[in-house]
Protein backbone atom coordinates (compact mmCIF):
# COMPACT_ATOMS: atom_id res chain seq x y z
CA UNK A 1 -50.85 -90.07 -4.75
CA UNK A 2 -48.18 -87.79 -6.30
CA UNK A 3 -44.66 -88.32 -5.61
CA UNK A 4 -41.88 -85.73 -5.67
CA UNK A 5 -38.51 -86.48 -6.92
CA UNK A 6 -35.53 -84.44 -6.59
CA UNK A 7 -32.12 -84.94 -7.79
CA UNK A 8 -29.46 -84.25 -4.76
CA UNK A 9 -25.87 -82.88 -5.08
CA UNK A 10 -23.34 -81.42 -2.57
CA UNK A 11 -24.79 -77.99 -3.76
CA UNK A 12 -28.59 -78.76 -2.95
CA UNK A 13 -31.66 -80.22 -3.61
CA UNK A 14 -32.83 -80.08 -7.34
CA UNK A 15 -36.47 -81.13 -8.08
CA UNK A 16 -37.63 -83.09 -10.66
CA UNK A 17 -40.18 -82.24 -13.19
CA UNK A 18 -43.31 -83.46 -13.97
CA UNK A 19 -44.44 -85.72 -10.39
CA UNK A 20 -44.03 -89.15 -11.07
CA UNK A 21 -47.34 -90.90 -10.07
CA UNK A 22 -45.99 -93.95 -8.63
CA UNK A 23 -42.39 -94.67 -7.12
CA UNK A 24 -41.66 -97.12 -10.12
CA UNK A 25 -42.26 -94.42 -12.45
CA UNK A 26 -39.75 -92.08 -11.04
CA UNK A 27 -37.24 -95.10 -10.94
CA UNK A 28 -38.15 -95.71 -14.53
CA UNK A 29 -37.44 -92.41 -15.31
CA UNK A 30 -33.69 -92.23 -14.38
CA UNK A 31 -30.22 -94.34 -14.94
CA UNK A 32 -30.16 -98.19 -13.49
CA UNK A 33 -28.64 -98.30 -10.60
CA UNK A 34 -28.91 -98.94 -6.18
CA UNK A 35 -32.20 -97.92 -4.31
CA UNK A 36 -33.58 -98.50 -1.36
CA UNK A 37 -37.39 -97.90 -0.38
CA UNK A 38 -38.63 -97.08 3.47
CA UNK A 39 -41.19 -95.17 5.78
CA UNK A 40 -40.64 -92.65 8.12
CA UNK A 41 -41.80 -92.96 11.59
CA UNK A 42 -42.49 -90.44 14.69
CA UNK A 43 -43.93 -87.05 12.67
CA UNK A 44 -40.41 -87.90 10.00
CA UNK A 45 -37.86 -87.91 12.42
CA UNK A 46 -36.63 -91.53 12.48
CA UNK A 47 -36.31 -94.87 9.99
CA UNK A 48 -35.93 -98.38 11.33
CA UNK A 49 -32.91 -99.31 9.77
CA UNK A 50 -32.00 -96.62 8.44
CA UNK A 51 -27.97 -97.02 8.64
CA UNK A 52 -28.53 -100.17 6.16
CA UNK A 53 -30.87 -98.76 3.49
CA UNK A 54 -27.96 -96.26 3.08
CA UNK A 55 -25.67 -98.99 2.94
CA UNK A 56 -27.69 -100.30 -0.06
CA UNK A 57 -26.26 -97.33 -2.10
CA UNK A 58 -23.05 -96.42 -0.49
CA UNK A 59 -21.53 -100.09 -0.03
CA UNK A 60 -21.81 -100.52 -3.96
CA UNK A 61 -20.34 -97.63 -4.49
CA UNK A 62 -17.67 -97.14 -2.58
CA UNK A 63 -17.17 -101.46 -4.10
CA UNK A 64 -17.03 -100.31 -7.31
CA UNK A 65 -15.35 -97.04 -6.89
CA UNK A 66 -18.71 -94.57 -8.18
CA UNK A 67 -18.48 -91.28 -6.46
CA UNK A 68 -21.77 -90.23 -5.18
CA UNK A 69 -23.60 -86.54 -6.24
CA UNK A 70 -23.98 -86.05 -2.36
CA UNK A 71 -22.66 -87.49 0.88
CA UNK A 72 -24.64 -89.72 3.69
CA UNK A 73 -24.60 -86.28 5.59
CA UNK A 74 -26.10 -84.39 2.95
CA UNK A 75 -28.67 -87.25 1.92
CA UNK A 76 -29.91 -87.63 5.36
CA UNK A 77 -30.93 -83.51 6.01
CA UNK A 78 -32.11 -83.46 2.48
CA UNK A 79 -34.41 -86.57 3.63
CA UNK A 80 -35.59 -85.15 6.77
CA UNK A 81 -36.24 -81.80 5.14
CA UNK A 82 -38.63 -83.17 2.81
CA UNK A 83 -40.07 -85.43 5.11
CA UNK A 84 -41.20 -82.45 6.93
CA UNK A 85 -42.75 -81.01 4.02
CA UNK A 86 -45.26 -83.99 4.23
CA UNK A 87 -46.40 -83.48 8.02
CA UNK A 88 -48.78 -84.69 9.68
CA UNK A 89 -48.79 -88.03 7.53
CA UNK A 90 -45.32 -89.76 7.29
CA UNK A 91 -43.50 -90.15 4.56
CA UNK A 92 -42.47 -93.53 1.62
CA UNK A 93 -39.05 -93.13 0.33
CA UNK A 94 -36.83 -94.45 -2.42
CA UNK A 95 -33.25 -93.19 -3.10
CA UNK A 96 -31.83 -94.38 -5.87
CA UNK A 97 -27.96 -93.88 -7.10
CA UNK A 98 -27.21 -94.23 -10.70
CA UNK A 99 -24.59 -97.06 -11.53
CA UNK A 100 -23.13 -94.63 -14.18
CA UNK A 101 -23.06 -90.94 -13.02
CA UNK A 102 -23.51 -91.57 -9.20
CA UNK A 103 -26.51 -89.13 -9.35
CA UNK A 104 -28.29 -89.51 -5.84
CA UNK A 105 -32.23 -89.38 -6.43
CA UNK A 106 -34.76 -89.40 -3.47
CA UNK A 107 -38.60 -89.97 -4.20
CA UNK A 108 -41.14 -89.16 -1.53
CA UNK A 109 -44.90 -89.21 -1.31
CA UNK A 110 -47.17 -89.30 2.23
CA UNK A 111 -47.64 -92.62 3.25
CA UNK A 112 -50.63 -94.11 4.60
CA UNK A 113 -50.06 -97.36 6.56
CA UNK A 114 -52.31 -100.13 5.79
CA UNK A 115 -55.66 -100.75 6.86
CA UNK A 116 -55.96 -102.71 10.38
CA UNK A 117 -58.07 -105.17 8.33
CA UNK A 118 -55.40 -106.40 6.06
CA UNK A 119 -53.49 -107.49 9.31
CA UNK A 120 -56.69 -108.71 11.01
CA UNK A 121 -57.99 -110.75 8.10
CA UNK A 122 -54.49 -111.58 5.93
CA UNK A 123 -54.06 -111.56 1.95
CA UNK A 124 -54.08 -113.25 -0.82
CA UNK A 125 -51.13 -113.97 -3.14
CA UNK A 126 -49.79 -115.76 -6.07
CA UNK A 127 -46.54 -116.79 -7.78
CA UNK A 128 -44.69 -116.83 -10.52
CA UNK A 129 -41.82 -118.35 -11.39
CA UNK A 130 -39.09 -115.84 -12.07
CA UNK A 131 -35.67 -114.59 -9.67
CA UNK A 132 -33.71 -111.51 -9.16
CA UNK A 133 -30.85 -111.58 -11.60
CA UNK A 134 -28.62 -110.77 -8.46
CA UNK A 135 -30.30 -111.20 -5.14
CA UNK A 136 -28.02 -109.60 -3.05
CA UNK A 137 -27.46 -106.20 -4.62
CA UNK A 138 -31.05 -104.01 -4.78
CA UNK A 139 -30.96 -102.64 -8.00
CA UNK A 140 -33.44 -100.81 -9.98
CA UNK A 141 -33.53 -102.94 -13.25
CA UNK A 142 -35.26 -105.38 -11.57
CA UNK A 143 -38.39 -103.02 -10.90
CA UNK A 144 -38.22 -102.58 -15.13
CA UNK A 145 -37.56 -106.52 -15.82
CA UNK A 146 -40.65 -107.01 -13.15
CA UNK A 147 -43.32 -104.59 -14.61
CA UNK A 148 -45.59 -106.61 -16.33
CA UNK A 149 -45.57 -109.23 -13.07
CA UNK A 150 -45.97 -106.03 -10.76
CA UNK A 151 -49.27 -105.54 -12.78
CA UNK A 152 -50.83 -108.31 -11.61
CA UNK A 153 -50.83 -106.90 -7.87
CA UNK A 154 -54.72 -105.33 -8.02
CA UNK A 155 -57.93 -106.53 -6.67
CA UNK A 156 -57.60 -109.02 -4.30
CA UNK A 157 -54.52 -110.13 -5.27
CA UNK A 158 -51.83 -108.32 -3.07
CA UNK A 159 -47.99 -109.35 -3.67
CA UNK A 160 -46.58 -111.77 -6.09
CA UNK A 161 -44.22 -114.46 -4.52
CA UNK A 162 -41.46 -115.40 -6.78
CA UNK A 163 -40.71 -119.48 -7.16
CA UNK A 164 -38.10 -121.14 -8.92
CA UNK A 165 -38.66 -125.33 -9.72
CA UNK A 166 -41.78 -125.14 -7.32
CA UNK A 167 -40.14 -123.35 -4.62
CA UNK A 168 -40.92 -120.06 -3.11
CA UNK A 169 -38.01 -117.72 -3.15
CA UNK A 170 -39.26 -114.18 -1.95
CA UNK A 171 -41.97 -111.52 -2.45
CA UNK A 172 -41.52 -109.65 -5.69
CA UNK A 173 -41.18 -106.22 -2.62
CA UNK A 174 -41.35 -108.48 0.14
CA UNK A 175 -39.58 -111.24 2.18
CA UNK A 176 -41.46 -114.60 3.01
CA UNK A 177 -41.80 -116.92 5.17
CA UNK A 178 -43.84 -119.98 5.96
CA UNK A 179 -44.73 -121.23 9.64
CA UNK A 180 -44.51 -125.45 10.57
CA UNK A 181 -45.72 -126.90 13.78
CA UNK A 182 -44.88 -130.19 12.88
CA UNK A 183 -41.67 -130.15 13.19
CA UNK A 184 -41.25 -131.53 16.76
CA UNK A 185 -40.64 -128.38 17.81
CA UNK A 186 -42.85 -126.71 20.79
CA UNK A 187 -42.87 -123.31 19.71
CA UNK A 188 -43.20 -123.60 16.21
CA UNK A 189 -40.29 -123.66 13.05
CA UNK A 190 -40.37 -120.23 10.68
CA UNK A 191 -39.28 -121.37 7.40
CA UNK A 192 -37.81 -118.86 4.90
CA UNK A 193 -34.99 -119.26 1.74
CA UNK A 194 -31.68 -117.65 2.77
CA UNK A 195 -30.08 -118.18 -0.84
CA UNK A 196 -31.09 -116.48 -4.33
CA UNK A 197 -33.29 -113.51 -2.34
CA UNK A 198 -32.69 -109.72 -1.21
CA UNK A 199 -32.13 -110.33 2.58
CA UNK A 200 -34.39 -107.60 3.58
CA UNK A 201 -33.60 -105.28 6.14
CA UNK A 202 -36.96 -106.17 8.04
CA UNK A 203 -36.38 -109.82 7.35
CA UNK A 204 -33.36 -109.47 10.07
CA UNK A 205 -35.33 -107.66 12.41
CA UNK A 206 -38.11 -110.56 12.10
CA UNK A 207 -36.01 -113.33 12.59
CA UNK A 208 -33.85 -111.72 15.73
CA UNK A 209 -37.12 -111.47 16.96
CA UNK A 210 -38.63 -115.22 16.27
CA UNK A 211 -35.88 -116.15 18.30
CA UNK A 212 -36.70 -114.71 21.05
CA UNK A 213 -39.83 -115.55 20.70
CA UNK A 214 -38.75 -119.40 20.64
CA UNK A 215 -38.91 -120.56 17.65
CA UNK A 216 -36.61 -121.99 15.66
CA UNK A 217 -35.36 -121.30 11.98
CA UNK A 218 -35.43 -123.39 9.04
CA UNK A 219 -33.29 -121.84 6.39
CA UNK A 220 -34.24 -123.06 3.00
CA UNK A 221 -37.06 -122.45 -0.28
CA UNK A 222 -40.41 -123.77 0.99
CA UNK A 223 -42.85 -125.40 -1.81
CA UNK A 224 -45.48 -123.83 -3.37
CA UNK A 225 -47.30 -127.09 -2.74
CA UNK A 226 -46.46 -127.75 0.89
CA UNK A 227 -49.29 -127.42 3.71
CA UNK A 228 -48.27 -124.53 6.00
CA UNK A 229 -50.02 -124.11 8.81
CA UNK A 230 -49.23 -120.45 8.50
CA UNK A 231 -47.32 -118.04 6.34
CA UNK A 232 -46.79 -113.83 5.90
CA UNK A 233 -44.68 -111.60 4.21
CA UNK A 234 -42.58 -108.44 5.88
CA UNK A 235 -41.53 -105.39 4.30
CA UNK A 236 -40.35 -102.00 5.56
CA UNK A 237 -43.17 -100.20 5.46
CA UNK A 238 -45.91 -103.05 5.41
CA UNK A 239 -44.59 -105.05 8.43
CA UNK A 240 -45.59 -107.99 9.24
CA UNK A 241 -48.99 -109.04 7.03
CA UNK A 242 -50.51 -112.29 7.45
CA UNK A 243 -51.10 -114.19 4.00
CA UNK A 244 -54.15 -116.47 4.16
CA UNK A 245 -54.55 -117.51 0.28
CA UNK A 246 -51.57 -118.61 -1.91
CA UNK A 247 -52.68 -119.29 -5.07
CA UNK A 248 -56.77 -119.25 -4.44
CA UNK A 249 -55.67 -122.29 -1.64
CA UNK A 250 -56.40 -121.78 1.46
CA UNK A 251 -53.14 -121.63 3.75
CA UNK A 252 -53.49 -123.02 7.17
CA UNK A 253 -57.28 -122.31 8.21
CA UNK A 254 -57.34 -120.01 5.79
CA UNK A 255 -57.02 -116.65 8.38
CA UNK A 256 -54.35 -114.96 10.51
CA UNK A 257 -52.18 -117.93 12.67
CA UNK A 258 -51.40 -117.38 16.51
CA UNK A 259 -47.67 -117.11 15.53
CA UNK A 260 -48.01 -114.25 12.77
CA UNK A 261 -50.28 -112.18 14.79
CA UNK A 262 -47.22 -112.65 17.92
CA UNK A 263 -44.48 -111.78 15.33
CA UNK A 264 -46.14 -108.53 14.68
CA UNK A 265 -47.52 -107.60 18.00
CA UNK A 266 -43.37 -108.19 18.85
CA UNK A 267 -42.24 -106.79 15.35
CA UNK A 268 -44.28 -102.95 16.27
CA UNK A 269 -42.76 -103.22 19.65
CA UNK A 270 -39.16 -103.38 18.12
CA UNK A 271 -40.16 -100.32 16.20
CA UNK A 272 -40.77 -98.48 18.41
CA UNK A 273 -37.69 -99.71 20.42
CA UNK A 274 -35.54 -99.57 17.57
CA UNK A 275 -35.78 -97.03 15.17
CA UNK A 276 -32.66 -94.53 14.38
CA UNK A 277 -32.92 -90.73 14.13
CA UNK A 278 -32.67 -89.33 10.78
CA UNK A 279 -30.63 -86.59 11.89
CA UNK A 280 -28.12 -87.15 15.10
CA UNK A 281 -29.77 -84.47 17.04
CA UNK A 282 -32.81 -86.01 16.70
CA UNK A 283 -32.53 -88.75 18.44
């Protein structure tokens, strides 16, 4: 699926030229620097959490004192612009500032959700032991650093989870957690690492909602070799999706748990609830 990339300043939209194929190959194509990836929702009016993927390129910025090619104003109506240009299917976008010119760059390309069976019958995974060289800024040299792991992602194999001395840190474009109910607990203990990972913008949204849901949270790096008796992975515009298989083992009975399938049911409703206009007079 071809992706359009455009390079934004205060005086317009510039597009890019050839298409990139993939996302990765756009962002390989320009300057290190911030990005932040996410789907539209509601014909490409509206992004859950959209005020904090922005923050993923402006907070840096305005830390380190880069001036950005184009304001949050102008990046928003040159988003929702484009979007439109991709109706009736939503849209998957990355913008990406450059660390050295503060050149704003916005891929975009249709998306296509998932299939209902990947959330009905889960995924299969595997890990490798590597880390984000800084966890809590998202920057695009990771994506170059990663691209012989992100090859592995192809058949049946769906995400790579990253470990580090036997523990599971985070999904190489995903957040992940494990589920216990032997913890004493009645409603079930999520486990996920809080330290040395991207705290994902869905991840918050998840865990608000666990909460509510009763459970309680157990922040630390679950083992690779530990029996869960359920486990799944969120990302912006994947949601919640069940992982049944880490490693070719079988986790929990080996197929979508009660709690995952809860957490998801909850997480769409929140979406739905939740999500912020692109433009003000949107909403």
């Amino acid at each position: 699926m071809t992706v359009r990339g455009f390079r934004l300043s205060q005086r317009g939209i510039i597009p890019l030229q050839p298409p990139a194929s993939t996302l990765d190959e756009l962002t390989g194509s320009v300057s290190d620097g911030f990005y932040s990836t996410f789907a539209t929702l509601s014909g490409g009016t509206r992004v859950l959490g959209l005020r904090a993927h922005l923050e993923r390129l402006y907070g840096p910025a305005a830390a380190t004192g880069l001036r950005p090619s184009a304001d949050e104003k102008s990046l928003c109506e040159g988003i929702a612009g484009l979007a439109k240009e991709n109706l009736p299917s939503e849209s998957r976008i990355r913008v990406i500032l450059t660390k050295d010119t503060g050149d704003i760059y916005v891929g975009i390309q249709p998306f296509t959700p998932l299939p209902e069976s990947i959330y009905e019958n889960g995924v299969s995974v595997i890990t490798a032991e590597m880390a984000r060289h800084d966890p809590r800024i998202k920057g695009t040299d990771f994506i170059t650093q990663s691209a012989d792991q992100r090859k592995l992602v192809k058949g049946d194999i769906f995400e790579i989870l990253m470990t580090r001395n036997g523990r599971i840190l985070e999904g190489m474009t995903s957040n992940f957690y494990a589920v216990s109910e032997s913890h004493g607990e009645p409603c079930g203990t999520l486990i996920t690492a809080q330290k040395g990972i991207l705290l994902g913008i869905t991840r918050r949204a998840v865990l608000r909602i666990a909460r509510g849901q009763g459970m309680s949270i157990e922040y630390r790096s679950p083992y690779v070799e530990e029996n869960f008796d359920e486990a799944f992975l969120t990302s912006s515009s994947r949601g919640v999706v069940p992982i049944v298989k880490i490693d070719g083992k079988p986790v929990g009975q080996g197929r979508p748990g009660a709690w995952t399938k809860r957490l998801s049911l909850a997480y769409q409703a929140y979406v739905r609830e939740r999500s912020e206009a692109i433009l003000p007079d949107e909403s």
